[in-house]
N, C-alpha and C. Protein backbone atom coordinates (compact mmCIF):
# COMPACT_ATOMS: atom_id res chain seq x y z
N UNK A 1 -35.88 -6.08 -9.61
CA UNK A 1 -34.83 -6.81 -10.30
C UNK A 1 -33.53 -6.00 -10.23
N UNK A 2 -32.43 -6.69 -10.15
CA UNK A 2 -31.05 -5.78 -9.72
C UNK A 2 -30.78 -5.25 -11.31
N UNK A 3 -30.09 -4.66 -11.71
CA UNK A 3 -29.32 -3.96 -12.95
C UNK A 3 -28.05 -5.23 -13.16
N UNK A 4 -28.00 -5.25 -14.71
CA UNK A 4 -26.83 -6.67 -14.64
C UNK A 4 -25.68 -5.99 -13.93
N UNK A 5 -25.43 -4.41 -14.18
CA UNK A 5 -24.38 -4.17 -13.44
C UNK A 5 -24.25 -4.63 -12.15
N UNK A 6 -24.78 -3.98 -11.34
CA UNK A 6 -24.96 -4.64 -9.79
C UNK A 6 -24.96 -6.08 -9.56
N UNK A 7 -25.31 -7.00 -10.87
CA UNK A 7 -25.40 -8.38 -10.79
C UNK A 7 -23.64 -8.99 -10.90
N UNK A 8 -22.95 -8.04 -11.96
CA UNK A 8 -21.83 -8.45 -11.69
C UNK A 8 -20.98 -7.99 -10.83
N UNK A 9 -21.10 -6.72 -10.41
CA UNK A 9 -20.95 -6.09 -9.13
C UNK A 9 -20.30 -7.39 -8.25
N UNK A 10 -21.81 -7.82 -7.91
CA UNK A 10 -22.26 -8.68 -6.87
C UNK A 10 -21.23 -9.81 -6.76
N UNK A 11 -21.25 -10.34 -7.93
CA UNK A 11 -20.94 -11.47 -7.98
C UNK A 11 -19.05 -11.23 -8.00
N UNK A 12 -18.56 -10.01 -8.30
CA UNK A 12 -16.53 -10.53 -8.71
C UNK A 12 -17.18 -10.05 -6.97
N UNK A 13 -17.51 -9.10 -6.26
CA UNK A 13 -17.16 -8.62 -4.79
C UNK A 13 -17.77 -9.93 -4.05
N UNK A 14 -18.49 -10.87 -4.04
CA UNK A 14 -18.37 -12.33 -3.31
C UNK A 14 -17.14 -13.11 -3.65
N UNK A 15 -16.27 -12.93 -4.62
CA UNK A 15 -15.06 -13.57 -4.89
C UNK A 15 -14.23 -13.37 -4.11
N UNK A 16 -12.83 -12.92 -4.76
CA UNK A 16 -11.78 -12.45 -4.20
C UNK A 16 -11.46 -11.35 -3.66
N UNK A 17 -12.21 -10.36 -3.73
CA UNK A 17 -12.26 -9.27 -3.28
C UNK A 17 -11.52 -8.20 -4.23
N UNK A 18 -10.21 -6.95 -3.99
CA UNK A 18 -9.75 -6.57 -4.94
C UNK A 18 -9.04 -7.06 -6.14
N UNK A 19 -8.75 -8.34 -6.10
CA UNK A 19 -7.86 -9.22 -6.58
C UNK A 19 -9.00 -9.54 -8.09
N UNK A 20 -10.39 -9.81 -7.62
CA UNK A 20 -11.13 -9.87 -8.77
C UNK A 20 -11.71 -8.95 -9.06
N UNK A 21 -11.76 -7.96 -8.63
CA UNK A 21 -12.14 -6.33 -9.36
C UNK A 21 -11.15 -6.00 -9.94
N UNK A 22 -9.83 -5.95 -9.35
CA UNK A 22 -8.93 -5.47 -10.11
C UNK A 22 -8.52 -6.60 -11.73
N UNK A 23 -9.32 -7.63 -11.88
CA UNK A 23 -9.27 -8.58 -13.16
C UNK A 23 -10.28 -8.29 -13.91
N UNK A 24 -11.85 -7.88 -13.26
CA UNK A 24 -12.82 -7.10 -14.35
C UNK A 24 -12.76 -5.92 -15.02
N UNK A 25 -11.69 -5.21 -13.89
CA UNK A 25 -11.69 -3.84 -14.76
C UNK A 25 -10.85 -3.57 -15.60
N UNK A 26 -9.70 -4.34 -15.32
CA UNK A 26 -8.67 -4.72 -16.75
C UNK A 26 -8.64 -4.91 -17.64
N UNK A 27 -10.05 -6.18 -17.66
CA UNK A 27 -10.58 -6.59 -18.92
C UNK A 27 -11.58 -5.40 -19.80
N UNK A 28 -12.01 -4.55 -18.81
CA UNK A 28 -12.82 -3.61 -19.24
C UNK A 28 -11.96 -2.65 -19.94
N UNK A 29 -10.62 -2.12 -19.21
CA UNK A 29 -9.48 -1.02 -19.92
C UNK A 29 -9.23 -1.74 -21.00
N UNK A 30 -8.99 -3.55 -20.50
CA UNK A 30 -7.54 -3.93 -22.27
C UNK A 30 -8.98 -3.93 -23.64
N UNK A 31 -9.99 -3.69 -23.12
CA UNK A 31 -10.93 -3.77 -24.44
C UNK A 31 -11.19 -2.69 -25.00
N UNK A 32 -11.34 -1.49 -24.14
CA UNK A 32 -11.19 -0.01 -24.55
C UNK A 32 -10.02 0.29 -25.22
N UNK A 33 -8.82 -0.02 -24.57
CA UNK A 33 -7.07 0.09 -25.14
C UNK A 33 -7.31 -0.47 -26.66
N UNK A 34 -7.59 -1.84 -26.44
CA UNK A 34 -7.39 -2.75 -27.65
C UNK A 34 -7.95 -1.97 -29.13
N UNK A 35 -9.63 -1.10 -28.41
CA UNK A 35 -10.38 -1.16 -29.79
C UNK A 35 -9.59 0.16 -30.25
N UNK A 36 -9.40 0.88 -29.45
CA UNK A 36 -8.66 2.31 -29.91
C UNK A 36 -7.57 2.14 -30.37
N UNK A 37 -6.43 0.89 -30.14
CA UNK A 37 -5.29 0.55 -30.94
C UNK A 37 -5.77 0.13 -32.63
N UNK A 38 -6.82 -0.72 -32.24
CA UNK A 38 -7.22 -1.29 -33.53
C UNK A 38 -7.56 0.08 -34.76
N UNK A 39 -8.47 0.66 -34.12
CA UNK A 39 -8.72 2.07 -34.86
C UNK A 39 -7.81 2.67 -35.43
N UNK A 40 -6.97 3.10 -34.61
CA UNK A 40 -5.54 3.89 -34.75
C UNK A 40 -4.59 3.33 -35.76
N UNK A 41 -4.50 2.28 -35.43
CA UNK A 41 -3.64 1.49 -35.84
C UNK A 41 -4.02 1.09 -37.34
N UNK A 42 -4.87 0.27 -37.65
CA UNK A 42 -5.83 -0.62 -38.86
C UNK A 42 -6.67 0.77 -39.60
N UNK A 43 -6.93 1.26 -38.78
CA UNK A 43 -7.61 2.41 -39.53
C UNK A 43 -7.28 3.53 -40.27
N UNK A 44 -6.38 3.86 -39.30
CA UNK A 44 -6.27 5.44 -39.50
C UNK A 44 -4.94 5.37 -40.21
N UNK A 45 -4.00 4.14 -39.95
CA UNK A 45 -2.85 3.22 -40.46
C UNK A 45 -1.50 4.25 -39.55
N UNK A 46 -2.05 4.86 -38.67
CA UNK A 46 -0.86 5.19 -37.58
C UNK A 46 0.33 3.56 -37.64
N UNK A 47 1.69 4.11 -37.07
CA UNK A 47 2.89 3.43 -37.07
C UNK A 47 2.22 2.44 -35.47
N UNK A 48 2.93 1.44 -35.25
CA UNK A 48 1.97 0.81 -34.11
C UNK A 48 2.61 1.68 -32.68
N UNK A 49 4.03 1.86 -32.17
CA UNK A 49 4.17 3.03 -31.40
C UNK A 49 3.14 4.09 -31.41
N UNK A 50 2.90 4.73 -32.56
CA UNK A 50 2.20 5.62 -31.98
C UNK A 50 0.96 5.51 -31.59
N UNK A 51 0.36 4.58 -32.43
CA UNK A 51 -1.01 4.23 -32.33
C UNK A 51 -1.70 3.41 -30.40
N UNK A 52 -0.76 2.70 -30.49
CA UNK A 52 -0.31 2.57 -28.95
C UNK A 52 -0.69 3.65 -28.05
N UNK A 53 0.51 4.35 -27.77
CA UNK A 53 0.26 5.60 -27.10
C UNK A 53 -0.93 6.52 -27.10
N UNK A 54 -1.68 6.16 -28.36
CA UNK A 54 -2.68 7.46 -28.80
C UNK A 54 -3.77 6.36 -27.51
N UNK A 55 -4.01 4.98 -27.58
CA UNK A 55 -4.94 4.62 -27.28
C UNK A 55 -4.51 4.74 -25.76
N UNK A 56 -3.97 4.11 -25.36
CA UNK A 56 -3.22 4.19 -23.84
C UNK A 56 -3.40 5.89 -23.16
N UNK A 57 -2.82 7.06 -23.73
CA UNK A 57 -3.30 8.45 -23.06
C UNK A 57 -4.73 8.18 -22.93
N UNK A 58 -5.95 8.14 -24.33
CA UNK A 58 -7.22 8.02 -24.22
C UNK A 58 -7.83 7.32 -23.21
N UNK A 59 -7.22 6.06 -23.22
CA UNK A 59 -8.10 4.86 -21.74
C UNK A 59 -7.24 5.44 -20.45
N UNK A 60 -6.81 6.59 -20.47
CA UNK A 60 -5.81 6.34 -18.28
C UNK A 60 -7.01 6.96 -17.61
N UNK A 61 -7.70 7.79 -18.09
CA UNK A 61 -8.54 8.31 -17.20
C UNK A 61 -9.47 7.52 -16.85
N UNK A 62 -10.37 6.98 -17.75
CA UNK A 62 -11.05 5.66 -17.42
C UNK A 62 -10.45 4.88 -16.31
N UNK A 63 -9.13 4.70 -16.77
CA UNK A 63 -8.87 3.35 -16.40
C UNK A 63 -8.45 3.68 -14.75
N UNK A 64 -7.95 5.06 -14.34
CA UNK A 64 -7.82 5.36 -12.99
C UNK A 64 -8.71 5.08 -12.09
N UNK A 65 -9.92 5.98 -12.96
CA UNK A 65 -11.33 6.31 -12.19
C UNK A 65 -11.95 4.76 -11.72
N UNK A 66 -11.49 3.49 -12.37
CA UNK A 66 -12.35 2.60 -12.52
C UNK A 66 -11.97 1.50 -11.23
N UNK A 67 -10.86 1.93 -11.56
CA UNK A 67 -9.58 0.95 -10.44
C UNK A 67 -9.98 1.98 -8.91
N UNK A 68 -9.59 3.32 -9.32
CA UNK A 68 -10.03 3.81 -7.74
C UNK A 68 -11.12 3.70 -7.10
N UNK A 69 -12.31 3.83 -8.08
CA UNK A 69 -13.25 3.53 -7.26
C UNK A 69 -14.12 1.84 -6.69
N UNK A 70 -14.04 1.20 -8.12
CA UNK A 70 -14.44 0.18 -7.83
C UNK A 70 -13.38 -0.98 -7.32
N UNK A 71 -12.86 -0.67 -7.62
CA UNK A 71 -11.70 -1.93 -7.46
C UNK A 71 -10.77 -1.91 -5.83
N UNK A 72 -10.92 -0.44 -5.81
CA UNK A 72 -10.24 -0.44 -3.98
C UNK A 72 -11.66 0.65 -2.79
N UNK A 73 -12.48 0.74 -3.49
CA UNK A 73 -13.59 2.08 -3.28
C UNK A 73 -13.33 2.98 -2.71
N UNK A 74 -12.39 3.76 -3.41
CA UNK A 74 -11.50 4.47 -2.43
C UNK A 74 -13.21 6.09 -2.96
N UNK A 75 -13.41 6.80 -1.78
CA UNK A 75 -14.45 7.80 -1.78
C UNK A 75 -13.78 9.46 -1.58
N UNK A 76 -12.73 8.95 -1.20
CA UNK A 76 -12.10 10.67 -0.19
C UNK A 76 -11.46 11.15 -1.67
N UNK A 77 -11.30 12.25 -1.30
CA UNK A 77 -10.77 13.39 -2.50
C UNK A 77 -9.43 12.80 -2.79
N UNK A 78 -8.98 12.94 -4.40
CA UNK A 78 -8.32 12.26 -4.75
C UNK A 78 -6.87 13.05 -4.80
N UNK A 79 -6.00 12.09 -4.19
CA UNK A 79 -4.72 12.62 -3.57
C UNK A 79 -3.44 12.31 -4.73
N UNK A 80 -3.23 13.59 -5.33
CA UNK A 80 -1.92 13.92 -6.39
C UNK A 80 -1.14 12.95 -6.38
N UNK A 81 -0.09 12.80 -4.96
CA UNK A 81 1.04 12.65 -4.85
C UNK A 81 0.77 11.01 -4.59
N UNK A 82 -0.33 11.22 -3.61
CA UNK A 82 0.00 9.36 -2.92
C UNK A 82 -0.86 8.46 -4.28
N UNK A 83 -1.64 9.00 -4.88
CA UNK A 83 -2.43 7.79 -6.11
C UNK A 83 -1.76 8.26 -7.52
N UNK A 84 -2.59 9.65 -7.64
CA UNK A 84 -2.14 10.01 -9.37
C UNK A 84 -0.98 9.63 -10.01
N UNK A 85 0.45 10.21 -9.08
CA UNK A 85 1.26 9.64 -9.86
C UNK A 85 2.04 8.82 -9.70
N UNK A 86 1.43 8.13 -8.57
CA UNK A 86 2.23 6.67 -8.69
C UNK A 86 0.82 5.33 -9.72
N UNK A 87 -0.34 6.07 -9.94
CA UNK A 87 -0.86 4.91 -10.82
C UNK A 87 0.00 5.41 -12.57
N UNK A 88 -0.29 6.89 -12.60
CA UNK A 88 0.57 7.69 -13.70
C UNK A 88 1.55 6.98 -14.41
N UNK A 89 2.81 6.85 -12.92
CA UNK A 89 3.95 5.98 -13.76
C UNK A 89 3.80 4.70 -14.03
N UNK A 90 2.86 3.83 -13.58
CA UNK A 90 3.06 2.81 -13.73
C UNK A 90 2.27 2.79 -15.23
N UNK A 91 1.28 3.41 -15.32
CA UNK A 91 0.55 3.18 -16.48
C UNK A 91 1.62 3.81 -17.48
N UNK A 92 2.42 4.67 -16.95
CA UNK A 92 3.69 5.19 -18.49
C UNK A 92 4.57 3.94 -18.69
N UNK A 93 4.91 3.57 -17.34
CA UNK A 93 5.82 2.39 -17.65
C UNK A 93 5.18 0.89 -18.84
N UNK A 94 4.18 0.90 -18.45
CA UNK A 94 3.29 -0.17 -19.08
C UNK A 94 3.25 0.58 -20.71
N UNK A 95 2.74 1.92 -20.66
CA UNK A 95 3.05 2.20 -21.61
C UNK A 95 3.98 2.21 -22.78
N UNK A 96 5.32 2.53 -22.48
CA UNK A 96 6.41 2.30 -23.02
C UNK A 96 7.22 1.39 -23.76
N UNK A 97 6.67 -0.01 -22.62
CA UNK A 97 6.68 -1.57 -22.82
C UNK A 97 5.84 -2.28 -23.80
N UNK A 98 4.87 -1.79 -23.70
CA UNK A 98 3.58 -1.96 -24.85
C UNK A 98 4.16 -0.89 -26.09
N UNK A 99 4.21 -0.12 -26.17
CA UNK A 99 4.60 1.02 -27.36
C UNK A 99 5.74 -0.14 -27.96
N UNK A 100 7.09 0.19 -27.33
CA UNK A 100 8.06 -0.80 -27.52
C UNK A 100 7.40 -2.23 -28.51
N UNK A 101 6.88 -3.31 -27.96
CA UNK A 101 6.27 -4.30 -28.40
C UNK A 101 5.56 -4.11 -29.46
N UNK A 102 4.37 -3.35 -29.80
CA UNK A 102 3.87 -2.70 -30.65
C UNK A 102 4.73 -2.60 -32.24
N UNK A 103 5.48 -1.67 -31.70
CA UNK A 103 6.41 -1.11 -32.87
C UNK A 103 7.27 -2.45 -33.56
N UNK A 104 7.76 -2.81 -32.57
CA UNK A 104 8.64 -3.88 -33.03
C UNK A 104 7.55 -4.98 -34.03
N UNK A 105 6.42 -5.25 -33.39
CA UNK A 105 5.44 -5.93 -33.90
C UNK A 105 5.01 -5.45 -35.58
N UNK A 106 4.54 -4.04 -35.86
CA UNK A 106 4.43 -3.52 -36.65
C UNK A 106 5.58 -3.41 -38.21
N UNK A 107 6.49 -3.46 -37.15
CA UNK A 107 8.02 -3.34 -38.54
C UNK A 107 7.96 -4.82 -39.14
N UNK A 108 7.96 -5.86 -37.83
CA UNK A 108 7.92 -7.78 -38.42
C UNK A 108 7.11 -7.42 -39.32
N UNK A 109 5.85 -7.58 -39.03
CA UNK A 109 4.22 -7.89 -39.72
C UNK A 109 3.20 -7.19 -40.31
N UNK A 110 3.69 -5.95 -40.04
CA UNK A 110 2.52 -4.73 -40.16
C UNK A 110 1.63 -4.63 -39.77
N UNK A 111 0.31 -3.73 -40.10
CA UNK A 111 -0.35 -3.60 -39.41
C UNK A 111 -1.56 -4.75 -38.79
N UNK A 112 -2.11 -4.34 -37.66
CA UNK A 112 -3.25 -6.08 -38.05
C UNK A 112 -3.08 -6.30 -36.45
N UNK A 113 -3.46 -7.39 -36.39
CA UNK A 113 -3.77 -7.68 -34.78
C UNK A 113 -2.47 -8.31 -34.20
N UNK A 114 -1.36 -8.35 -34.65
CA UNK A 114 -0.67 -8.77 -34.36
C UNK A 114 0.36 -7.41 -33.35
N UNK A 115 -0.30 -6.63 -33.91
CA UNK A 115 0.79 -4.94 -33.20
C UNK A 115 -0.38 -4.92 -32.04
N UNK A 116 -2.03 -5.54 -31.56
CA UNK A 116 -2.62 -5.59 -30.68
C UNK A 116 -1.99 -6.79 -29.68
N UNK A 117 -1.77 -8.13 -30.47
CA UNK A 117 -1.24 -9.17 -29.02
C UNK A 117 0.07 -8.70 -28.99
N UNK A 118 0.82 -7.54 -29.47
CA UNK A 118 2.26 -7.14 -29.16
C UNK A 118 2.00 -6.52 -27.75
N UNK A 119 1.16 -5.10 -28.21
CA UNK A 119 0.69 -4.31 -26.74
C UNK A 119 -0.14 -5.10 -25.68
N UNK A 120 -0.89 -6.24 -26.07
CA UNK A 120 -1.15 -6.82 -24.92
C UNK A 120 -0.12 -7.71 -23.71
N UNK A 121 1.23 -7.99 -24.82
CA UNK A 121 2.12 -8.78 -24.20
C UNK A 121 2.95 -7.93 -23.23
N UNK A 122 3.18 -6.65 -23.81
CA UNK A 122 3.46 -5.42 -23.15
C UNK A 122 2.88 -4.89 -21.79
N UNK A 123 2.04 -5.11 -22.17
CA UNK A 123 1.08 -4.70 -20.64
C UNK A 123 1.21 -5.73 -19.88
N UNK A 124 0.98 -7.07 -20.21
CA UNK A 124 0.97 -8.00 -19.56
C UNK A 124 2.01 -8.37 -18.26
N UNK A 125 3.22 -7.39 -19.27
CA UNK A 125 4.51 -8.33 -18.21
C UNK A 125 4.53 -6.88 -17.07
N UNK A 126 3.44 -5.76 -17.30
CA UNK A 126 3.82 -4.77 -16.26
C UNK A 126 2.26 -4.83 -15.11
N UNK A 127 1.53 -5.59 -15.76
CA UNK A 127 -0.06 -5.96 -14.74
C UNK A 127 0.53 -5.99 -13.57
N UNK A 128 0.98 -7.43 -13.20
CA UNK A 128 0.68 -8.12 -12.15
C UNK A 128 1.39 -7.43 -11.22
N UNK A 129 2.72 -6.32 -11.62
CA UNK A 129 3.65 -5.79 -10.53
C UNK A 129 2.70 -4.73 -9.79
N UNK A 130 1.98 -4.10 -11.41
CA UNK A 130 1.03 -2.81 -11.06
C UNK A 130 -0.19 -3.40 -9.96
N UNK A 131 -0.59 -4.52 -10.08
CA UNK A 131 -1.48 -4.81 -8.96
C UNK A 131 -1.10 -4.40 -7.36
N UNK A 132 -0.10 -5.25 -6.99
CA UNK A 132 0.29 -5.03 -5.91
C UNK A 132 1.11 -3.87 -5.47
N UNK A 133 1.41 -2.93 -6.25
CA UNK A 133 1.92 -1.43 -6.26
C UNK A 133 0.84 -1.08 -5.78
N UNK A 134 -0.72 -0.86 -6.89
CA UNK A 134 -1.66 -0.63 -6.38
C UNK A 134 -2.11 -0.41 -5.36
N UNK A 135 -2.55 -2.17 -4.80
CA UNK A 135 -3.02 -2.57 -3.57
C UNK A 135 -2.51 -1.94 -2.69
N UNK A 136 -1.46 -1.76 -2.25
CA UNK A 136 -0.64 -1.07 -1.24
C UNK A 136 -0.96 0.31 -1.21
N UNK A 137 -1.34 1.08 -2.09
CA UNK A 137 -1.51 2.46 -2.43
C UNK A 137 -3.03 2.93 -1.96
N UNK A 138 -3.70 1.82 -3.12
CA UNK A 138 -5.33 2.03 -2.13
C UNK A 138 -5.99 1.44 -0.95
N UNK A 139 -5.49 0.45 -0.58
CA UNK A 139 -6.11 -0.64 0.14
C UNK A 139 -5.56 0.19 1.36
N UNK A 140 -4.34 0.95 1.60
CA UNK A 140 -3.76 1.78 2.80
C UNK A 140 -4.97 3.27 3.02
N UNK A 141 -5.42 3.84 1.71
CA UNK A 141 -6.26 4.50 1.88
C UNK A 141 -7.85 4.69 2.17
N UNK A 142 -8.13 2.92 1.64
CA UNK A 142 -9.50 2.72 1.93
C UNK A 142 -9.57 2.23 3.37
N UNK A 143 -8.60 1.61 4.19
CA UNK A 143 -8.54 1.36 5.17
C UNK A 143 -8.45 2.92 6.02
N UNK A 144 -7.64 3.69 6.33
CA UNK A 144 -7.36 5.12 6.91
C UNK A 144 -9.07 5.92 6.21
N UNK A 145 -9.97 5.76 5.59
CA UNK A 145 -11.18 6.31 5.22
C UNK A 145 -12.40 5.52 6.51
N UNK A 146 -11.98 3.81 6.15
CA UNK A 146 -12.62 3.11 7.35
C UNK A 146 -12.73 3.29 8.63
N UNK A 147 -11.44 3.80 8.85
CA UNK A 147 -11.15 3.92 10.19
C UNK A 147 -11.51 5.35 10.75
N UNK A 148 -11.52 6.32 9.67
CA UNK A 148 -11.87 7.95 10.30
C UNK A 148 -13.56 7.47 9.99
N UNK A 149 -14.29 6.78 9.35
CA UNK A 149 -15.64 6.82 9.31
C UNK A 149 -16.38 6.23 10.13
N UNK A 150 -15.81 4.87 10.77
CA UNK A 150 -16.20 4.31 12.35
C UNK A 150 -15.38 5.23 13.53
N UNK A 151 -14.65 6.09 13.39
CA UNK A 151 -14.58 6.82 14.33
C UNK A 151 -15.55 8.15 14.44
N UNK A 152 -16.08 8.56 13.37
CA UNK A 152 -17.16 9.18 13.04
C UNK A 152 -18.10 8.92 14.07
N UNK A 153 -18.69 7.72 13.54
CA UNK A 153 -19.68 7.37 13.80
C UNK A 153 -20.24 7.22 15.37
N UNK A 154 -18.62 6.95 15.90
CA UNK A 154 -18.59 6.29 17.36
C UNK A 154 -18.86 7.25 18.05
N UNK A 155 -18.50 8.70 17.93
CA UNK A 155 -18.66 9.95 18.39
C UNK A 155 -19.97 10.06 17.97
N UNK A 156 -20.53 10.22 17.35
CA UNK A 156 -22.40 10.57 16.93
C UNK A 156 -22.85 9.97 17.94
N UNK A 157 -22.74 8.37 17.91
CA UNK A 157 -23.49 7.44 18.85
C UNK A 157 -23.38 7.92 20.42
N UNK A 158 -21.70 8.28 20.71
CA UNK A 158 -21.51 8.17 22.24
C UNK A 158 -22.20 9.68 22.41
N UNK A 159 -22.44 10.34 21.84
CA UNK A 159 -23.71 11.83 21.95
C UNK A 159 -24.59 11.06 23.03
């Protein structure tokens, strides 16, 4: 029997390809983001800026690791300049935008789920650019991995 993981695996990679990995794992970060805002925020009664930020630093690592590997499968050692900090800024930029929203949300209404659909609206309007920033970033590297690994291979064989 497969693992449900592998079952959903299976099933976004018969879809669209990165286009629907990169929509499962989003949903997977904005639920991690969300519950750690909620915490922060509702709980601990942090200002919604900060509470924001606290959750957003906590989910980037996740949320790198999740996008690089599954979402573009990128395997080769992970490169500073050409991924880290261009996913980095975008996730600060998203950050900022969401913080922003947040806060403003928090001063209207206070605390409560309403400083959560602030930072989701926040993120929202910086997703879809970050996708195709992305794509371009990994999809150039999983391709240049493809191509040195069938050239690999071609040399073993022509032995």
């Amino acid at each position: 029997m497969i693992p449900s993981s592998d079952k959903l695996a299976a099933l976004v990679e018969g879809r669209a390809g990165p286009a629907s990995r990169y929509v499962a794992v989003s949903v997977i970060n904005v639920v991690n983001h969300q519950v750690l805002l909620l915490l922060a925020n509702s709980v601990w009664g942090w200002p919604g800026g900060r509470a924001n930020a606290f959750a957003a630093m906590v989910a980037l690592v996740p949320a790198y690791l999740l996008t690089r590997t599954w979402v573009w499968s990128v395997e080769a050692s992970i490169s500073f300049r050409r991924e880290v900090v261009p996913f980095f800024s975008l996730a600060i930029l998203g950050l900022v935008v969401s913080s922003l929203t947040s806060e403003i949300a928090d001063r209207l209404f206070g605390a409560g789920l309403l400083v959560n659909l602030a930072s989701l609206l926040g993120y929202g309007l910086v997703w879809v650019a970050k996708f195709f920033i992305l794509e371009r970033i990994f999809a150039q590297r999983h391709y240049a991995e493809a191509v040195a690994a069938a050239a690999s291979e071609a040399e073993v064989t022509s032995r």
